[in-house]
C-alpha atoms as a PDB file:
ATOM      1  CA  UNK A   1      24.853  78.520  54.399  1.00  0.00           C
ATOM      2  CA  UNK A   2      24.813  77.577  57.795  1.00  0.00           C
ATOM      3  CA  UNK A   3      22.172  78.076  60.453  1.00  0.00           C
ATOM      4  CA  UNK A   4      24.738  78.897  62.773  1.00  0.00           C
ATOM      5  CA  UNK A   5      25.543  82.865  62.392  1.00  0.00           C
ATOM      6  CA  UNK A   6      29.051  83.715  61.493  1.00  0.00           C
ATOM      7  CA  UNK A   7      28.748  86.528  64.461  1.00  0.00           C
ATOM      8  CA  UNK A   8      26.378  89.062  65.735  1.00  0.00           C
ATOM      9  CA  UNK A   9      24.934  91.313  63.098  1.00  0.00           C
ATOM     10  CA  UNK A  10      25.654  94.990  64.546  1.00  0.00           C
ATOM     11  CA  UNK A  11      24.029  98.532  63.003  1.00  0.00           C
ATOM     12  CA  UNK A  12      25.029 101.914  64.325  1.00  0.00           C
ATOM     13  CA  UNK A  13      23.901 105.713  63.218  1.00  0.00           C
ATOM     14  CA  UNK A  14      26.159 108.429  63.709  1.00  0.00           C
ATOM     15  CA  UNK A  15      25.106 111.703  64.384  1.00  0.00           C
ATOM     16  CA  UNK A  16      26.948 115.230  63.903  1.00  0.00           C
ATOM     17  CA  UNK A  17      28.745 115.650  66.995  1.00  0.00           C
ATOM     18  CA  UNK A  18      32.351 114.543  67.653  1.00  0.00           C
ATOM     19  CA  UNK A  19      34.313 115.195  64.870  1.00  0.00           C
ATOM     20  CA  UNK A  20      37.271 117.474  63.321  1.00  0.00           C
ATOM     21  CA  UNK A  21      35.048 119.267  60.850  1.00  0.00           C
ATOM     22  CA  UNK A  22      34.574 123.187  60.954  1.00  0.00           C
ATOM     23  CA  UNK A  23      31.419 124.800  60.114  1.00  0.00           C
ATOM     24  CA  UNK A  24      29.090 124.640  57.972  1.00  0.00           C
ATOM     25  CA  UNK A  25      30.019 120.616  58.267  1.00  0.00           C
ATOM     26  CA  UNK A  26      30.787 120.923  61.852  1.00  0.00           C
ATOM     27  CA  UNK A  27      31.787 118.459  63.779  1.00  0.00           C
ATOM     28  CA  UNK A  28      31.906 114.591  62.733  1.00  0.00           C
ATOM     29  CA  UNK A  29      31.452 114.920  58.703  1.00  0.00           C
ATOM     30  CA  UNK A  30      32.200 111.594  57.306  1.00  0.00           C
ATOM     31  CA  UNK A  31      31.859 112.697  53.396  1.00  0.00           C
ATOM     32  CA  UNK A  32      34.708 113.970  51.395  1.00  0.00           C
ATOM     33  CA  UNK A  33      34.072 116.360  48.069  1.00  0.00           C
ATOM     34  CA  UNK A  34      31.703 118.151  49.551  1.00  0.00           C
ATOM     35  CA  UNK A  35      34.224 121.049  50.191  1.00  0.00           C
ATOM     36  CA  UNK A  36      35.129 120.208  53.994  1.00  0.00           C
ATOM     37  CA  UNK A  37      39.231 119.803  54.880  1.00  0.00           C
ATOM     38  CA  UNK A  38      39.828 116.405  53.406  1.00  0.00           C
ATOM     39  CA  UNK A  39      42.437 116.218  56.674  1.00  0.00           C
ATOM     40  CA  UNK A  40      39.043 116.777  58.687  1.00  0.00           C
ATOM     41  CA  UNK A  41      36.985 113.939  56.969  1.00  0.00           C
ATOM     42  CA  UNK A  42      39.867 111.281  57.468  1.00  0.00           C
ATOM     43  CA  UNK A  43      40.165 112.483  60.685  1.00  0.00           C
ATOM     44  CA  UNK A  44      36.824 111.646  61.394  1.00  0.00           C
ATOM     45  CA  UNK A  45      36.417 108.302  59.355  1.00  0.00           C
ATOM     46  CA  UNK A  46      39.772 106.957  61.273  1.00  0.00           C
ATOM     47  CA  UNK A  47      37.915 107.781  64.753  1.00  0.00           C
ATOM     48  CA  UNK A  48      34.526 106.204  63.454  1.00  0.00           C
ATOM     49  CA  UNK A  49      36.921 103.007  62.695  1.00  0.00           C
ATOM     50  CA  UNK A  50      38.324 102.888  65.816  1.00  0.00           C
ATOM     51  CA  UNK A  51      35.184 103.255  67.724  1.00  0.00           C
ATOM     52  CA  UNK A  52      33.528 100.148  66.299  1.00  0.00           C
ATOM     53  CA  UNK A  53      36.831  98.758  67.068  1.00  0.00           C
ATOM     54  CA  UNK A  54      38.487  97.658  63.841  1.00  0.00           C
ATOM     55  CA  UNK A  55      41.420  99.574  61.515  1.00  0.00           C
ATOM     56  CA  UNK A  56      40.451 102.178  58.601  1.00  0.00           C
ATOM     57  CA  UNK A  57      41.053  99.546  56.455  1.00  0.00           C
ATOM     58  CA  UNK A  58      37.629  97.545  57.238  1.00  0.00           C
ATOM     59  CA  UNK A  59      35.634 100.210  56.634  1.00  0.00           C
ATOM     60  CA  UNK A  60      34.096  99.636  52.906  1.00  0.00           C
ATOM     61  CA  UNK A  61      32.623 103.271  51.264  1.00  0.00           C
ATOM     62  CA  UNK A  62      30.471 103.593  48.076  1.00  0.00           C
ATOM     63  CA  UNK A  63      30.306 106.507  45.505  1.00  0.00           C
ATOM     64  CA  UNK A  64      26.929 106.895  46.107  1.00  0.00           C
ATOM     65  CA  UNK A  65      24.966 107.994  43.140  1.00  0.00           C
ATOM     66  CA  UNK A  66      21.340 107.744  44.090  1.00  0.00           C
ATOM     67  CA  UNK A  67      21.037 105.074  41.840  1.00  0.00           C
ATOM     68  CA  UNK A  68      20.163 100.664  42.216  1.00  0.00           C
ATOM     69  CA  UNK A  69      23.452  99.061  41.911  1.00  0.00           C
ATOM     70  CA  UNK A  70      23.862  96.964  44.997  1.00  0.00           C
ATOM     71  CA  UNK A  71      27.649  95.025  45.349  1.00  0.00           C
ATOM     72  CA  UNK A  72      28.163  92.053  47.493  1.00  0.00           C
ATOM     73  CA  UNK A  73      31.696  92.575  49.090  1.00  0.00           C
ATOM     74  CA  UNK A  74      33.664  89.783  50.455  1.00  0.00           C
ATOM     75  CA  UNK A  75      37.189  91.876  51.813  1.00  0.00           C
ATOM     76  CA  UNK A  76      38.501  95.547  52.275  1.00  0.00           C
ATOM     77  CA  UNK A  77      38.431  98.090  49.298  1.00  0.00           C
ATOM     78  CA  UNK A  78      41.209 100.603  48.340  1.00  0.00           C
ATOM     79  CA  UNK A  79      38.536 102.840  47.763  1.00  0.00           C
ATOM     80  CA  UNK A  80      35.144 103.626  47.828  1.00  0.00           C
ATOM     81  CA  UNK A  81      33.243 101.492  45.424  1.00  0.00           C
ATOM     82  CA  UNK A  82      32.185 103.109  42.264  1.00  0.00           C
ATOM     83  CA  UNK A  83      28.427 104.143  41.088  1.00  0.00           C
ATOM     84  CA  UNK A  84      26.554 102.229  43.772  1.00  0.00           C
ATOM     85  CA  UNK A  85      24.271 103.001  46.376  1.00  0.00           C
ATOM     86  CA  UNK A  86      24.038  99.017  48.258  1.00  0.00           C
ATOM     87  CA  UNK A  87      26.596  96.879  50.031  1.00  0.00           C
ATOM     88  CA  UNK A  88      25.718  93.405  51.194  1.00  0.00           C
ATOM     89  CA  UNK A  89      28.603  90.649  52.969  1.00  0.00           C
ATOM     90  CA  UNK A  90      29.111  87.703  54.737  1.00  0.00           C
ATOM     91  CA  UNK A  91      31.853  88.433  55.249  1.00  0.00           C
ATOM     92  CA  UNK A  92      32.935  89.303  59.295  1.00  0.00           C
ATOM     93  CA  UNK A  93      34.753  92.682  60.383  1.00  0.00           C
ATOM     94  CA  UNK A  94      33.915  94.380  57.082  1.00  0.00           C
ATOM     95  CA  UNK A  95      31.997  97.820  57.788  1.00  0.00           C
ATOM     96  CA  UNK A  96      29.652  98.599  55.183  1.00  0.00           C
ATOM     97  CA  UNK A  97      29.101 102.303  55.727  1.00  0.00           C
ATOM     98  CA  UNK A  98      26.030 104.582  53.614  1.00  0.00           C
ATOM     99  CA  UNK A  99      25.958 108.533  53.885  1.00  0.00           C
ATOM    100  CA  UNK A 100      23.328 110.815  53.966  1.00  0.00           C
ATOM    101  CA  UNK A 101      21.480 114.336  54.711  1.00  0.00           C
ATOM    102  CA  UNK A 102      18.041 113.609  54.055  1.00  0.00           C
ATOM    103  CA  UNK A 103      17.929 109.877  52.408  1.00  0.00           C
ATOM    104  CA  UNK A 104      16.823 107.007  54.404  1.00  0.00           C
ATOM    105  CA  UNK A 105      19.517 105.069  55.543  1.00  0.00           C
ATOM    106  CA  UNK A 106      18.226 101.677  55.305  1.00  0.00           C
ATOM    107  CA  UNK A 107      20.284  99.235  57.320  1.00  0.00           C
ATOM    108  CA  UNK A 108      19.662  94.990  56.696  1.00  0.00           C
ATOM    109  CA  UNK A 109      20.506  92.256  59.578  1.00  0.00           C
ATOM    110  CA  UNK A 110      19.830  88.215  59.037  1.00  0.00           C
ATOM    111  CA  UNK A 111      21.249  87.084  62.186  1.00  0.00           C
ATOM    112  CA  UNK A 112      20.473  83.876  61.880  1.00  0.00           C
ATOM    113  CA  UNK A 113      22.388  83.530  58.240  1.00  0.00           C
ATOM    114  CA  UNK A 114      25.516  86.111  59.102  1.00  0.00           C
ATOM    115  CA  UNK A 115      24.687  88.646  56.650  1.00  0.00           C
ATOM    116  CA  UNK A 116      24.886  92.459  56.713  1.00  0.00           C
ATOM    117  CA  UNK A 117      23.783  94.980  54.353  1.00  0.00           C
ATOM    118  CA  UNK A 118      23.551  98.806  54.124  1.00  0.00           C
ATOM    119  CA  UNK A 119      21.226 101.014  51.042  1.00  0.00           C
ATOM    120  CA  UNK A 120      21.095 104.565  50.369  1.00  0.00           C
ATOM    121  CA  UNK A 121      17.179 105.772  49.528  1.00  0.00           C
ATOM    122  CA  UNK A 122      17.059 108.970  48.505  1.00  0.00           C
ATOM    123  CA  UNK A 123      14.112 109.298  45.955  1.00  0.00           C
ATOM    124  CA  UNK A 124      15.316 107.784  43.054  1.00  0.00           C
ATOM    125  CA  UNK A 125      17.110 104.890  44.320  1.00  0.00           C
ATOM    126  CA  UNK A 126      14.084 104.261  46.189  1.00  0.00           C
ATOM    127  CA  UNK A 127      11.684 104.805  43.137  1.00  0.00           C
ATOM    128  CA  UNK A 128      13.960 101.897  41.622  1.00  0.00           C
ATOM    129  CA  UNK A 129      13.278  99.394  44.386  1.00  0.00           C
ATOM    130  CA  UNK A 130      16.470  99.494  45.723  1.00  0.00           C
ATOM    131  CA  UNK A 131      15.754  98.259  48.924  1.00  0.00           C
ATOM    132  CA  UNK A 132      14.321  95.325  48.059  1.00  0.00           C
ATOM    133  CA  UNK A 133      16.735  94.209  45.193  1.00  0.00           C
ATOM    134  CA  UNK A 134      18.917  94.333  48.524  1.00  0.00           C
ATOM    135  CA  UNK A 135      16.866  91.548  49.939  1.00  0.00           C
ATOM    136  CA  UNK A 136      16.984  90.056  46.613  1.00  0.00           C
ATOM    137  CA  UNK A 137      21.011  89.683  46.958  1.00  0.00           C
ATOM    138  CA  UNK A 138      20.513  88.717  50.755  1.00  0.00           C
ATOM    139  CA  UNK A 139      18.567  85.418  49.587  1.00  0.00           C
ATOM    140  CA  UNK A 140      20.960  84.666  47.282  1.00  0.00           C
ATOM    141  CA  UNK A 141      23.449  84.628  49.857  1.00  0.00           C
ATOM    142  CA  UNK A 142      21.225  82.431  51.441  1.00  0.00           C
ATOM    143  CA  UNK A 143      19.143  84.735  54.011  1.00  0.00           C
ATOM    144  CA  UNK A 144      15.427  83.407  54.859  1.00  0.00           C
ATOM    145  CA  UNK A 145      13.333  86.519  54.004  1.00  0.00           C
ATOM    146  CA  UNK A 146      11.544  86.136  57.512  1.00  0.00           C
ATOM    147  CA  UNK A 147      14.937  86.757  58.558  1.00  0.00           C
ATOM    148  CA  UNK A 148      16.144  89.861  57.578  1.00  0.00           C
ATOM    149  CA  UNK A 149      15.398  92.570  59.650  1.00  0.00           C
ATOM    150  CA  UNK A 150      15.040  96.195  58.426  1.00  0.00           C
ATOM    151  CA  UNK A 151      16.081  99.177  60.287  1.00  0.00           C
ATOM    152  CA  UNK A 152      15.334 102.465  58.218  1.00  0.00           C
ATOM    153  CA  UNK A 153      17.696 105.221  60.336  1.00  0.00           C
ATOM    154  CA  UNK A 154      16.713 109.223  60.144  1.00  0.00           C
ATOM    155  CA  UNK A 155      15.654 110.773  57.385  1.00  0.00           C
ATOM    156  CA  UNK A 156      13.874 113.871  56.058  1.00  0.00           C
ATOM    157  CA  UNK A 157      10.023 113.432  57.320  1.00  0.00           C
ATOM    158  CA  UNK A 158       6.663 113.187  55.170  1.00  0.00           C
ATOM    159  CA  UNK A 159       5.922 116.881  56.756  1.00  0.00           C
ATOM    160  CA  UNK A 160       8.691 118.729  55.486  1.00  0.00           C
ATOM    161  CA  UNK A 161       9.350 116.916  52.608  1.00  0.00           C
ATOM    162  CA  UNK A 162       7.019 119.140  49.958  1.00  0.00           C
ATOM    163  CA  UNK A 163       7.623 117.912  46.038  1.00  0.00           C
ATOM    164  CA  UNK A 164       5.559 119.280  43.029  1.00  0.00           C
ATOM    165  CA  UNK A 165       2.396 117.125  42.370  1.00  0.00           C
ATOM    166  CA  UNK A 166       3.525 115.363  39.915  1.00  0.00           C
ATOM    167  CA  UNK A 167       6.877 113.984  41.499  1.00  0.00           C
ATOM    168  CA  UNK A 168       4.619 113.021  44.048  1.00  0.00           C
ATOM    169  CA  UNK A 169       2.318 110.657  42.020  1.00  0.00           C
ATOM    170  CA  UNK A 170       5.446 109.672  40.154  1.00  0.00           C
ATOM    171  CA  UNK A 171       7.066 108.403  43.156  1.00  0.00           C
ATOM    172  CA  UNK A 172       3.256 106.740  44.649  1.00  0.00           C
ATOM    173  CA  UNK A 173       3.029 104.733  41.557  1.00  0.00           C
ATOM    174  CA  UNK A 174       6.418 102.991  41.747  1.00  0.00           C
ATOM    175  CA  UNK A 175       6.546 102.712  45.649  1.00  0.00           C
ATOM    176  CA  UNK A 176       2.854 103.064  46.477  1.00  0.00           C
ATOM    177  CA  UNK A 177       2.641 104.323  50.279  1.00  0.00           C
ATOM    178  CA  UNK A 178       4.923 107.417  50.052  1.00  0.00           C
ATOM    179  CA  UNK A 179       2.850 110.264  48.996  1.00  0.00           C
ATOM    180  CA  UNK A 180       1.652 111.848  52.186  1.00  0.00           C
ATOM    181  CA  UNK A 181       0.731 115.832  52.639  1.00  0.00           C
ATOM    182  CA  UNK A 182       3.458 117.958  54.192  1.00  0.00           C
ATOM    183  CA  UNK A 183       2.565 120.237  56.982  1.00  0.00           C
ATOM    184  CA  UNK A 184       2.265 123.169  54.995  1.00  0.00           C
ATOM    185  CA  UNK A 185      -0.700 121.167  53.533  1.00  0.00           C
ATOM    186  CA  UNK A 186       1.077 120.853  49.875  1.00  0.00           C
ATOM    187  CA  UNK A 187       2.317 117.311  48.351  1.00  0.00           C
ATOM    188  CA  UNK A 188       4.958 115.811  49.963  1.00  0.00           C
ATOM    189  CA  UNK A 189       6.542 112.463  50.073  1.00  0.00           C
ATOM    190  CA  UNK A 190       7.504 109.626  53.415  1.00  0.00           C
ATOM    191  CA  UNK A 191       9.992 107.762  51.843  1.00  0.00           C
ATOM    192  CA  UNK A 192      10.176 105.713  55.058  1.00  0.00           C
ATOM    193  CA  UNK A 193       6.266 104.829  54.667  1.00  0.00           C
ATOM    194  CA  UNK A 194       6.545 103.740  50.813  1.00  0.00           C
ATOM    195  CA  UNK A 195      10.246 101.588  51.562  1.00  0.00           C
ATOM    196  CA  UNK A 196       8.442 100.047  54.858  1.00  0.00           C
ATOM    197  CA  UNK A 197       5.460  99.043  52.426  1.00  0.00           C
ATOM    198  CA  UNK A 198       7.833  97.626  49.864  1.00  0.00           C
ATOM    199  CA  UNK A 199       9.913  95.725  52.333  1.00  0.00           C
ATOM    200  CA  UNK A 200       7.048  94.282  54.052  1.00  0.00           C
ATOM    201  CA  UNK A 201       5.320  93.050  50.763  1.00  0.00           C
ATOM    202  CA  UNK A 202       8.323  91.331  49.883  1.00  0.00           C
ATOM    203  CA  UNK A 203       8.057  89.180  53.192  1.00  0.00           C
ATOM    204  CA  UNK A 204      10.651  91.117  55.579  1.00  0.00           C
ATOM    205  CA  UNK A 205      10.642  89.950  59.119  1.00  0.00           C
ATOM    206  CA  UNK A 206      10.987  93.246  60.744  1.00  0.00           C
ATOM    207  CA  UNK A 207      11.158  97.059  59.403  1.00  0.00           C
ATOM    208  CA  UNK A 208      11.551  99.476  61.959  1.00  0.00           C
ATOM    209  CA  UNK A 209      11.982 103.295  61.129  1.00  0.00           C
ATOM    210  CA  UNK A 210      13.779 105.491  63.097  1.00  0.00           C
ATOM    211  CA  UNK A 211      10.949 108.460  64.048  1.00  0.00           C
ATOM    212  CA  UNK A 212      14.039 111.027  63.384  1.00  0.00           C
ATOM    213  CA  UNK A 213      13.869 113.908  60.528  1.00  0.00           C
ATOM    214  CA  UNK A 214      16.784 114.989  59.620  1.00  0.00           C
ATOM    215  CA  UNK A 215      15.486 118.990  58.570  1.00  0.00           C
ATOM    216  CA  UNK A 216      14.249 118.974  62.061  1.00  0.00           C
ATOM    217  CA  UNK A 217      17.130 117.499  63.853  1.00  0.00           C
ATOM    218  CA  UNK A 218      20.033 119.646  64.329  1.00  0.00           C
ATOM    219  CA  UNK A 219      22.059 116.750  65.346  1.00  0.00           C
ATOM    220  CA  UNK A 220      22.095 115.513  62.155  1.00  0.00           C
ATOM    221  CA  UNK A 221      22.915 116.714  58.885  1.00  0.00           C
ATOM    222  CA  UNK A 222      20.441 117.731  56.280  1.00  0.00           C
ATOM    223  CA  UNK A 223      20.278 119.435  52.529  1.00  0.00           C
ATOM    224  CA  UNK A 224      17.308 120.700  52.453  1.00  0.00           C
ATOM    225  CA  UNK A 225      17.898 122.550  56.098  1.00  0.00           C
ATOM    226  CA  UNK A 226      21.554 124.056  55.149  1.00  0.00           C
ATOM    227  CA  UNK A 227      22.040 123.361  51.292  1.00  0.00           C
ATOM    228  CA  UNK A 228      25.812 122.984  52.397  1.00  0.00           C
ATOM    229  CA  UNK A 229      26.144 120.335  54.907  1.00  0.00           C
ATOM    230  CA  UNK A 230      28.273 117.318  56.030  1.00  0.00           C
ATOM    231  CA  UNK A 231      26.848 113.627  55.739  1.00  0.00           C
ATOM    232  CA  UNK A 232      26.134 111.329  58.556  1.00  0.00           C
ATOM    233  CA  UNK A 233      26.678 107.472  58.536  1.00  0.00           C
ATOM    234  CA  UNK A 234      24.928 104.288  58.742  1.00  0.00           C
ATOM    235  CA  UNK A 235      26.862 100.956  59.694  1.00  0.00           C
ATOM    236  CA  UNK A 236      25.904  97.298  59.612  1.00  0.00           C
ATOM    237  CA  UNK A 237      28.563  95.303  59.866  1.00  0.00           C
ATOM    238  CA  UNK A 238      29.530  91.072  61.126  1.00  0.00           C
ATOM    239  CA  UNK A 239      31.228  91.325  64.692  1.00  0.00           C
END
């Protein structure tokens, strides 16, 4: 791989507003099956493609499943990719897009290598070490791991994320920096403390966390607030 970058590395967050969507997934709900007008969600995924300035057609979905499968992509997909929860490419003008209400976003730049990536954390994915068998596939792509740069994007926060006890100590023993205390005072979980740890034991450059909770946020979506809810989106993509 080169050490010239194939283009700038971009990452964008969308938030709730600006979309077709009627309540409860009101306005710019970029998930399908969730039981919003499928006309709505296209709607809204057409307009997210056209304001990062490329066709539908470069915008690459997953079938998220919570689980550690991460795909490198190289082109466009006909449709979202099956069972997997990370997207990593070279490859330039090809949107990797995650969704969530409550799961960390975690979105990957190596600028100096041309590399993007995208991972969806929710607990289990992030029990498995998801976001670091990302950087895993990065460096195989030939990323420097000084290089890649971490932004975690909103998520549910430590203090209103309460678990039962022994989730919590589950969860602390495979991503040790997570269990925190909620601010009810009962056992709750910062996934965005425990994947910043993990990240920055395997030798990441940079991990930034956006300070946004999703429960508390009603700009974004978020499960735990509304049980039915829309999904926001997390991009990285080549320009």
């Amino acid at each position: 791989m080169s050490d010239q970058p194939t283009g700038p590395v971009r990452r964008v967050l969308t938030t709730r507003r600006g979309g077709r969507s009627a309540a409860p997934y009101d306005s710019f709900n970029l998930a399908a099956g969730g039981g919003d007008d499928p006309v709505a969600v296209q709607a809204n995924q057409i307009r997210l493609a056209a304001t990062v300035g490329l066709g539908p057609d470069r915008l690459v979905w997953m079938d998220q499943v919570h689980g550690d499968h991460v795909v490198v992509v190289d082109g466009p997909q006909r449709r979202p990719i099956a069972a997997t929860d990370a997207l990593v490419t070279a490859a330039r003008h090809l949107v990797l897009v995650v969704r969530v209400a409550d799961c960390v976003p975690v979105l990957y730049a190596d600028q100096r290598a041309g590399i993007a990536a995208v991972a969806h954390a929710g607990r289990p994915g992030a029990r498995a070490g998801i976001a670091t068998k990302v950087v895993e596939e990065m460096l195989r792509l030939g990323s420097r791991v000084e290089d890649i740069d971490v932004l975690l994007g909103p998520a549910i926060c430590g203090a209103c994320y309460e678990v039962p006890a022994d989730m919590q100590a589950d969860l602390e023993a495979h991503l040790p920096g997570s269990a925190c205390t909620t601010s009810a005072g009962t056992a709750g979980l910062d996934l965005r403390a425990g994947l910043t740890a993990a990240l920055r034991s395997a030798g990441v450059g940079v991990v930034v966390a956006d300070p946004r909770c999703t429960r508390e946020d009603p700009d974004l979506y978020s499960y735990r607030r509304d049980k039915v809810t829309g999904r926001f989106g997390g991009l990285a993509w080549i320009a």
